[in-house]
Protein backbone atom coordinates (compact mmCIF):
# COMPACT_ATOMS: atom_id res chain seq x y z
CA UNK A 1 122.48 31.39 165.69
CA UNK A 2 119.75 34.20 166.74
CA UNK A 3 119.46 37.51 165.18
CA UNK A 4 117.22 38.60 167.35
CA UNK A 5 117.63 42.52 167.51
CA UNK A 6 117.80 45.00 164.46
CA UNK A 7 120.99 45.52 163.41
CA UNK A 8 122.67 42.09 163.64
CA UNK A 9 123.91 40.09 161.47
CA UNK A 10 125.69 36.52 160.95
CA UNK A 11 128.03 35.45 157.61
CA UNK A 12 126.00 33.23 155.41
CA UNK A 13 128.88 33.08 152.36
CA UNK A 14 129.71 29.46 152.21
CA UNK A 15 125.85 28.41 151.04
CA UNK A 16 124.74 27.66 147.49
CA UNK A 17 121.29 27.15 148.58
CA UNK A 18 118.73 28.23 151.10
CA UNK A 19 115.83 27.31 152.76
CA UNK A 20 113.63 30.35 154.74
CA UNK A 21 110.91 29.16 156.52
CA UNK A 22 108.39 31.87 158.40
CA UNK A 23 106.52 30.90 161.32
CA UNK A 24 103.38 32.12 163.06
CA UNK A 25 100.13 31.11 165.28
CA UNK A 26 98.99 34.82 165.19
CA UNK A 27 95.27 34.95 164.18
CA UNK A 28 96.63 37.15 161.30
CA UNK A 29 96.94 36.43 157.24
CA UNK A 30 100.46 36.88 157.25
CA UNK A 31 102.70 36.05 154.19
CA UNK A 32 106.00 35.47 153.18
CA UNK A 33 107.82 37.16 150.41
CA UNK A 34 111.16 37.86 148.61
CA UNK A 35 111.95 40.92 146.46
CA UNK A 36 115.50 41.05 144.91
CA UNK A 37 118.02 42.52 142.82
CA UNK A 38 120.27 40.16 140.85
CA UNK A 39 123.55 41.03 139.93
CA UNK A 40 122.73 42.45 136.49
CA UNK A 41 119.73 44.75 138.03
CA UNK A 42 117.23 42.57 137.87
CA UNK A 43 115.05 43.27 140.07
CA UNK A 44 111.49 41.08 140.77
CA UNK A 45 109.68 39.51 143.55
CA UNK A 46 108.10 36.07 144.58
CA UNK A 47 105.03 35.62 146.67
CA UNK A 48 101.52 33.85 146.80
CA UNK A 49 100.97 35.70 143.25
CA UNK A 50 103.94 34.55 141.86
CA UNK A 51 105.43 31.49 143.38
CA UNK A 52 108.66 31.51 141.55
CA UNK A 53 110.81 28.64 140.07
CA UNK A 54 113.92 26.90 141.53
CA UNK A 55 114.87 25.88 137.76
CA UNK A 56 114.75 29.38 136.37
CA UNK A 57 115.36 32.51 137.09
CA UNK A 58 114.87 33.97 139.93
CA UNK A 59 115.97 30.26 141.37
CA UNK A 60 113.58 31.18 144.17
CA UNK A 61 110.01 29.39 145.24
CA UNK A 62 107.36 30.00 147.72
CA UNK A 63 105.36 27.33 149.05
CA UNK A 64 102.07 28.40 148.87
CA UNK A 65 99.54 30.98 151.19
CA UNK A 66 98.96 29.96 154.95
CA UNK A 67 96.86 31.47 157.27
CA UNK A 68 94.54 33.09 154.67
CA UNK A 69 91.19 34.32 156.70
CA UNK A 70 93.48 35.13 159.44
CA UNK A 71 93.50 31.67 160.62
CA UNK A 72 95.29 31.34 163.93
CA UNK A 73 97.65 28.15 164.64
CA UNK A 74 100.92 26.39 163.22
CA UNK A 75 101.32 28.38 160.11
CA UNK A 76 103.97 27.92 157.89
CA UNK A 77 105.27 29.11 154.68
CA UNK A 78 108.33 27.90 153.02
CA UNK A 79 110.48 29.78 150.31
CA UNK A 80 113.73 27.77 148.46
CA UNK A 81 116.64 29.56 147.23
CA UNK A 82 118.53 27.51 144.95
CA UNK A 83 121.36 29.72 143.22
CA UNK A 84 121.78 32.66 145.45
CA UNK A 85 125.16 33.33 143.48
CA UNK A 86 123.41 35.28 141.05
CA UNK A 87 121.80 37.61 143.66
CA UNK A 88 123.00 41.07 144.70
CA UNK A 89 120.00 41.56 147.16
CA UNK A 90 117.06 39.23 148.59
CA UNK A 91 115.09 40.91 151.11
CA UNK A 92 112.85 38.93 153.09
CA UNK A 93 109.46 40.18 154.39
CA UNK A 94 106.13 39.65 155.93
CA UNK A 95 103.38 41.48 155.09
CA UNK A 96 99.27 41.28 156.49
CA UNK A 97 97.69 41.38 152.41
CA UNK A 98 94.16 42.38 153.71
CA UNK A 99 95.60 45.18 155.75
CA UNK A 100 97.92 46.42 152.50
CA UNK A 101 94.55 45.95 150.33
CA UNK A 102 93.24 48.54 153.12
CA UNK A 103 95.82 50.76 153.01
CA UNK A 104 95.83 50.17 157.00
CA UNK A 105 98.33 48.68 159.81
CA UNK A 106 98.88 45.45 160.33
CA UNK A 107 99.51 43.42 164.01
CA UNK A 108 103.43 42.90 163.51
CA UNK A 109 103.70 44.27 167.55
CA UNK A 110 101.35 41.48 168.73
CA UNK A 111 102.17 38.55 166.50
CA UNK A 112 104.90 35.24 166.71
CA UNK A 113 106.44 35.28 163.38
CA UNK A 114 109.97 34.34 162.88
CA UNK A 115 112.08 33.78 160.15
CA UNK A 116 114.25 30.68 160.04
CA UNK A 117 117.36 30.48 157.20
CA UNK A 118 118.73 27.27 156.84
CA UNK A 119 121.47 26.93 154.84
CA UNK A 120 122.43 23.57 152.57
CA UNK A 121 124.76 22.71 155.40
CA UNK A 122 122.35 22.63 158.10
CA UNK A 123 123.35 25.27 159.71
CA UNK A 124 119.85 27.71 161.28
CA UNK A 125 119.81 30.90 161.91
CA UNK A 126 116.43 32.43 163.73
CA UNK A 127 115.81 35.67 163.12
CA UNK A 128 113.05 37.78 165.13
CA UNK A 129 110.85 40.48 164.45
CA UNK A 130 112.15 43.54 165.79
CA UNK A 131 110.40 46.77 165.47
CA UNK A 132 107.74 48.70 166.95
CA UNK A 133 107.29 50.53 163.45
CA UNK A 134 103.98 50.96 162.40
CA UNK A 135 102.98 49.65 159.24
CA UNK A 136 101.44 46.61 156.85
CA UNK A 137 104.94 45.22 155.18
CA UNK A 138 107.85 44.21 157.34
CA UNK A 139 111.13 43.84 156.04
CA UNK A 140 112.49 41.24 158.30
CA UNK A 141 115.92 40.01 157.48
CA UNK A 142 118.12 41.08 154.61
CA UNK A 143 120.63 38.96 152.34
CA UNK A 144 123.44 41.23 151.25
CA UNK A 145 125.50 39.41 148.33
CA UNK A 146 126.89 42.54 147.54
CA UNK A 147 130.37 42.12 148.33
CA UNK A 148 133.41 39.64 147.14
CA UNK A 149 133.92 38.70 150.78
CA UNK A 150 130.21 36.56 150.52
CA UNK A 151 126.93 36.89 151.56
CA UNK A 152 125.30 37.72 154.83
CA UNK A 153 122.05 37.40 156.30
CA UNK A 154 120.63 41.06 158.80
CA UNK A 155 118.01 41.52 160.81
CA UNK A 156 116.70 44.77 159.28
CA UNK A 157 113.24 44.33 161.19
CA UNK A 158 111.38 47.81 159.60
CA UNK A 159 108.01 48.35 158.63
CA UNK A 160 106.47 50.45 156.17
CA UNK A 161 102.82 51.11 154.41
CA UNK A 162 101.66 50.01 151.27
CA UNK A 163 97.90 50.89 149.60
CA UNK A 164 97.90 47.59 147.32
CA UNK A 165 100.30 45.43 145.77
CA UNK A 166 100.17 47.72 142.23
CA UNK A 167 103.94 48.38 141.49
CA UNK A 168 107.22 46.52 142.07
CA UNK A 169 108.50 50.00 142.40
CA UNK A 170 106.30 51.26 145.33
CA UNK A 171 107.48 48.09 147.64
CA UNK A 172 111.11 48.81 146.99
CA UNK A 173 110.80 52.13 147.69
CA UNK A 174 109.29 51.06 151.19
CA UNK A 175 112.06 48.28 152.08
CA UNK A 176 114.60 50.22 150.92
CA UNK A 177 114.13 53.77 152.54
């Protein structure tokens, strides 16, 4: 199933675990990262600084920093959600780290990345960039656990700035304005 415009969204309840894989040939040093909110408040993040662990909290892991030098080509990076029961929020993102270092925008506009959820029964679902929203950190698809009914998976597809990757705080207060 595509996501493919802002706003959409498909019901992703019946998983235990996840695989999200990000895609992109875009000369660009793009990455991939989770922040979330478990159910007691919790709230953290995993990327290339902090790869995470599938056997511990967060039950989350990246796998590893593609692309660095903007290197054009099949770039991939992988993250692994293993007990997304626990999770109230996990929103996915992309970000450009030498433009947030900067302060600057990043290329989201004129790149190919796309965001692939796969569940543990096989089933895909693509989701696509969406926004003409300047900025360095795109918020590309959010998992909303918040509910009895079960999880589901939105293309939120906004962009905001950072000015370096300081404070847990500062990024949530981008993704979640």
């Amino acid at each position: 199933m595509e996501l493919k415009q802002k706003g959409e969204e498909a019901n992703v309840g019946g998983f235990k675990q996840l695989m999200v894989a990000m895609r992109w040939t875009t000369a660009a040093d793009f990455d991939l990262a989770a922040a979330y909110e478990d159910k007691s408040g919790k709230q953290g993040l995993v990327y290339f600084g902090e790869l995470g662990d599938l056997n511990a909290h967060p039950f989350m892991q990246l796998s590893g920093d593609e692309g660095v030098g903007d290197k054009g080509g099949e770039n991939e990076e992988v993250l692994r959600i293993t007990k997304l029961d626990d999770m109230k929020y996990v929103w996915l993102m992309c970000w450009d780290y030498g433009k947030i270092k900067e302060g600057s925008a990043a290329r989201f506009n004129d790149s190919d990345v796309t965001l692939s959820v796969m569940d543990d029964k096989g089933t895909a679902h693509e989701v696509n960039l969406d926004t003409g929203d300047m900025g360095n950190l795109a918020l590309i698809a959010t998992i909303d656990n918040s509910t009895p009914i079960g999880a589901k998976l939105v293309n939120t597809s906004k962009a905001g700035t950072l000015k370096g990757l300081n404070k847990l705080q500062d990024l949530l207060d981008v993704i979640q304005e």
